[in-house]
C-alpha atoms as a PDB file:
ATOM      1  CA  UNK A   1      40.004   4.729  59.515  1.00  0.00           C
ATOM      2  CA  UNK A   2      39.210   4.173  55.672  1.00  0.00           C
ATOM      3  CA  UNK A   3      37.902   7.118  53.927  1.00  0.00           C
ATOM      4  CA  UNK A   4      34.853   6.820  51.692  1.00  0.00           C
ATOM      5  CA  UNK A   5      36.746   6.395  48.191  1.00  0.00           C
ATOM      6  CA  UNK A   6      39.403   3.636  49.661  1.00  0.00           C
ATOM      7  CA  UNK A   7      36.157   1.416  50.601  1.00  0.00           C
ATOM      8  CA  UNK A   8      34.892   2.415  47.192  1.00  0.00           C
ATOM      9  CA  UNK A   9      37.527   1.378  45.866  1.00  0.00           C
ATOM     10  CA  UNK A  10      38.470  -1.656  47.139  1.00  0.00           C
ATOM     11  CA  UNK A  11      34.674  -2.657  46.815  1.00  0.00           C
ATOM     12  CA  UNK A  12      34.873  -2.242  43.068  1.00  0.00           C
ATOM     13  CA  UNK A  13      37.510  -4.392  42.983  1.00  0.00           C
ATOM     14  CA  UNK A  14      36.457  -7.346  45.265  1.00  0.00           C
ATOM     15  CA  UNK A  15      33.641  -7.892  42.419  1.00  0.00           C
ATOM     16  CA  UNK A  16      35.772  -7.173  39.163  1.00  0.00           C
ATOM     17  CA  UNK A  17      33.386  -4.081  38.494  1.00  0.00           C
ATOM     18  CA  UNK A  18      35.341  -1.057  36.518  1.00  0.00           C
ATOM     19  CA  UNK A  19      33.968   2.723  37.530  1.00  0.00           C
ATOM     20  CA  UNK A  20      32.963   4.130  34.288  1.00  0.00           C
ATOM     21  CA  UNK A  21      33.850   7.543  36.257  1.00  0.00           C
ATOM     22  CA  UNK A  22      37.476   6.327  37.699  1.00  0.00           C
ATOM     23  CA  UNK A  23      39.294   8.282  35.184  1.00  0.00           C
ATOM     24  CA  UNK A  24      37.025  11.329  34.570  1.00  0.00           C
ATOM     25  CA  UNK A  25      38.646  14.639  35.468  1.00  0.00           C
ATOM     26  CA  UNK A  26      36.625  17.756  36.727  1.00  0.00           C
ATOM     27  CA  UNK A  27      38.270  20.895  35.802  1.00  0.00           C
ATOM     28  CA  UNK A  28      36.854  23.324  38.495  1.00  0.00           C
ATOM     29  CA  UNK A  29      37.670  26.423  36.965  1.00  0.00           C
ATOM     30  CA  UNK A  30      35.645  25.673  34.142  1.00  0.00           C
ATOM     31  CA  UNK A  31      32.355  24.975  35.824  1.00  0.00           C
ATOM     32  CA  UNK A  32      29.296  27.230  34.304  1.00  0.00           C
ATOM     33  CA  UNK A  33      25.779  27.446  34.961  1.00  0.00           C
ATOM     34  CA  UNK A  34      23.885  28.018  31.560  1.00  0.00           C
ATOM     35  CA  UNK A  35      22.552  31.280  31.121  1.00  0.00           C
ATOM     36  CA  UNK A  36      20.671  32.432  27.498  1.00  0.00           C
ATOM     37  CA  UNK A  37      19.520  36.015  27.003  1.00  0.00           C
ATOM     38  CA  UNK A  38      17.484  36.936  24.137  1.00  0.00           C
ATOM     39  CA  UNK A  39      15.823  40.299  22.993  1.00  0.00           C
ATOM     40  CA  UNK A  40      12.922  40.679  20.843  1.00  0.00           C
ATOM     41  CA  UNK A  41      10.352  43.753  19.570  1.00  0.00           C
ATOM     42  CA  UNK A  42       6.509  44.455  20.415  1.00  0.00           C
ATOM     43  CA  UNK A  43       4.093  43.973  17.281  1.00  0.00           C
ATOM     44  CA  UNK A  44       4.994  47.112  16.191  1.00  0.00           C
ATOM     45  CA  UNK A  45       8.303  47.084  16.626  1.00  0.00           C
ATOM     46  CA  UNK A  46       8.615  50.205  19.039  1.00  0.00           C
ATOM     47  CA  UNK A  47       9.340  48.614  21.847  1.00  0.00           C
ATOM     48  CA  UNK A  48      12.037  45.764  22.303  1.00  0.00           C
ATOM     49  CA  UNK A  49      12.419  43.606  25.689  1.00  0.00           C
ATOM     50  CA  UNK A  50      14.823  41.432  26.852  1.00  0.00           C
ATOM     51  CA  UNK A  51      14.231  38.250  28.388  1.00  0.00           C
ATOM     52  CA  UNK A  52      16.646  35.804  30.108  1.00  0.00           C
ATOM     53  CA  UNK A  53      17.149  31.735  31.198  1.00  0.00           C
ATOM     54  CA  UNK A  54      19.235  30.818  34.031  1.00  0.00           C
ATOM     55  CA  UNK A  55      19.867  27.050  34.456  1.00  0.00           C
ATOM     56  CA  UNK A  56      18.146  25.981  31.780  1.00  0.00           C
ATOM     57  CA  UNK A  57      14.758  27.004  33.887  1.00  0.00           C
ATOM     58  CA  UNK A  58      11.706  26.753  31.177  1.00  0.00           C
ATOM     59  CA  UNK A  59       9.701  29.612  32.612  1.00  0.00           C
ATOM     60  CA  UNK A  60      12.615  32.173  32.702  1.00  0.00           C
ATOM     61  CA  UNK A  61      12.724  35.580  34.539  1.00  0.00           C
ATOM     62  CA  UNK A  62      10.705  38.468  33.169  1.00  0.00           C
ATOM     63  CA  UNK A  63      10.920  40.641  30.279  1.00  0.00           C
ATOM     64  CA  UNK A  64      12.236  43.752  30.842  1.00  0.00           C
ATOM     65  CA  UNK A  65      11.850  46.602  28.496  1.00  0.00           C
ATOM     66  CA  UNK A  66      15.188  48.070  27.082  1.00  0.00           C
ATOM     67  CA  UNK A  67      16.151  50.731  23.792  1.00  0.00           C
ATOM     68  CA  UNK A  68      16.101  50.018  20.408  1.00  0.00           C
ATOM     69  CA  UNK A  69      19.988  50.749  20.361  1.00  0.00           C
ATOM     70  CA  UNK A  70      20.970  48.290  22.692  1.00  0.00           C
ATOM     71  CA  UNK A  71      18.484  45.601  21.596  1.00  0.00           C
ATOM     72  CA  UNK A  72      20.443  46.100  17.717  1.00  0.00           C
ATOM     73  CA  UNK A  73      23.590  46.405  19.437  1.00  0.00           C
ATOM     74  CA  UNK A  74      22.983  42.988  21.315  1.00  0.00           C
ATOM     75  CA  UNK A  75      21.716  41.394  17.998  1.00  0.00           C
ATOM     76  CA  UNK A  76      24.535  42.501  16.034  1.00  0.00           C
ATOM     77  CA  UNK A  77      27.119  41.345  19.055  1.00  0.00           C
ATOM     78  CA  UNK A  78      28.496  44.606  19.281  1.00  0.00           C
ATOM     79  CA  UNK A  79      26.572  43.775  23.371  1.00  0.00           C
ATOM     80  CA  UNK A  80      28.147  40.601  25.365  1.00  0.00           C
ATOM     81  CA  UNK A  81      25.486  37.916  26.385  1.00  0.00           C
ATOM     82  CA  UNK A  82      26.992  38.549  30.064  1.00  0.00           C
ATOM     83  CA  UNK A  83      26.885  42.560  29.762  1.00  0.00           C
ATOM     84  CA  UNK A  84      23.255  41.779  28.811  1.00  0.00           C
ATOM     85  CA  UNK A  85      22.438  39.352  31.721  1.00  0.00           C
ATOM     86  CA  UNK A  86      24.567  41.661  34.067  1.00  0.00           C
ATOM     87  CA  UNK A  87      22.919  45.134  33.270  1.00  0.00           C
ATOM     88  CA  UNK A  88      19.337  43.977  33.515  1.00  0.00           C
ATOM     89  CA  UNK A  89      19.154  40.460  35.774  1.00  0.00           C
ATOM     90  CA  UNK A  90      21.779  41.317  38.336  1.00  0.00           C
ATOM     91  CA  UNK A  91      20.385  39.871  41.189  1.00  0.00           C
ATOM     92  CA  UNK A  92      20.579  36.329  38.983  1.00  0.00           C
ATOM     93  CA  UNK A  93      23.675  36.982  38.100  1.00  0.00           C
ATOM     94  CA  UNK A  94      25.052  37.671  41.409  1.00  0.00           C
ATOM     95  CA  UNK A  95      23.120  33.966  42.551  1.00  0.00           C
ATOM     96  CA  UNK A  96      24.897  32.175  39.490  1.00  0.00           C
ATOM     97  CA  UNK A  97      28.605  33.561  40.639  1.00  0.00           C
ATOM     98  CA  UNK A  98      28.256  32.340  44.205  1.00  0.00           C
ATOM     99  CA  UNK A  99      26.752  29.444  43.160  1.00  0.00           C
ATOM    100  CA  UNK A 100      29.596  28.532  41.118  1.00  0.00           C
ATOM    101  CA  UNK A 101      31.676  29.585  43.738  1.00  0.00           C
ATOM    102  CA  UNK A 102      30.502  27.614  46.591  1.00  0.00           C
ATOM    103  CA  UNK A 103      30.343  24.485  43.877  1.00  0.00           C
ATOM    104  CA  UNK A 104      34.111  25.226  42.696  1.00  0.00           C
ATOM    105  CA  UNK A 105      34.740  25.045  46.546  1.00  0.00           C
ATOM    106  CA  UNK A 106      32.599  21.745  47.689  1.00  0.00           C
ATOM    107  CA  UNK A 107      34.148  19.831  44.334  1.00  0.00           C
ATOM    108  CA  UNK A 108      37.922  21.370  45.177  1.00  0.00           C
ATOM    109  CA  UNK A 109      37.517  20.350  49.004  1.00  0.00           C
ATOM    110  CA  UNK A 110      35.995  16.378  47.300  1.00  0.00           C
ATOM    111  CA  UNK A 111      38.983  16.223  45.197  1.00  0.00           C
ATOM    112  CA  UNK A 112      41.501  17.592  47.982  1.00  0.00           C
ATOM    113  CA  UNK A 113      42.407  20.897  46.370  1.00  0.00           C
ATOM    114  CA  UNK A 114      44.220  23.554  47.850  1.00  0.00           C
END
């Protein structure tokens, strides 16, 4: 029985067609979903919020309120984007590692990984 990518291939070839994606290469431990944190003061700059962007959604998830201290300490990198996301969106960061998981596993199993 011919698997999927042997009648693929030999498909390609019967009309002289190249596969623009024949010699791409997937590294699967280096498969991200984008993430993009940002903080940012009231008017009066007493209170500071953070607000975050998983997979490049245009809405976002909603502000939370956080410190003066670690809204500078973000700003001034002395905070990891990640820490950030981790210490106030868990929940989306929890989704974002098994999705990246169960991705790294579908495109391993595709490419015959072990």
């Amino acid at each position: 029985m011919k698997t999927v990518k042997k009648r693929l291939d030999e498909a390609v070839a019967a009309i002289g067609v190249t596969d623009p994606l024949a010699d791409l290469e997937i590294d699967v431990r280096s498969f991200d979903i984008p993430r993009l944190v940002t903080v940012y003061p009231d008017r009066a700059r007493l209170r500071w919020w953070t607000k975050a962007w998983f997979n490049n959604k245009e809405d976002g998830e909603a502000s939370v309120e956080i410190n003066r201290q670690t809204a500078v300490g973000f700003i001034r990198d002395e905070i990891a984007k990640d820490a950030m996301l981790e210490k106030y969106y868990p929940k989306q960061m929890e989704a974002c590692r098994h999705a990246i998981e169960q991705t790294r596993e579908q495109l391993m199993k595709q490419l015959n990984i072990t």
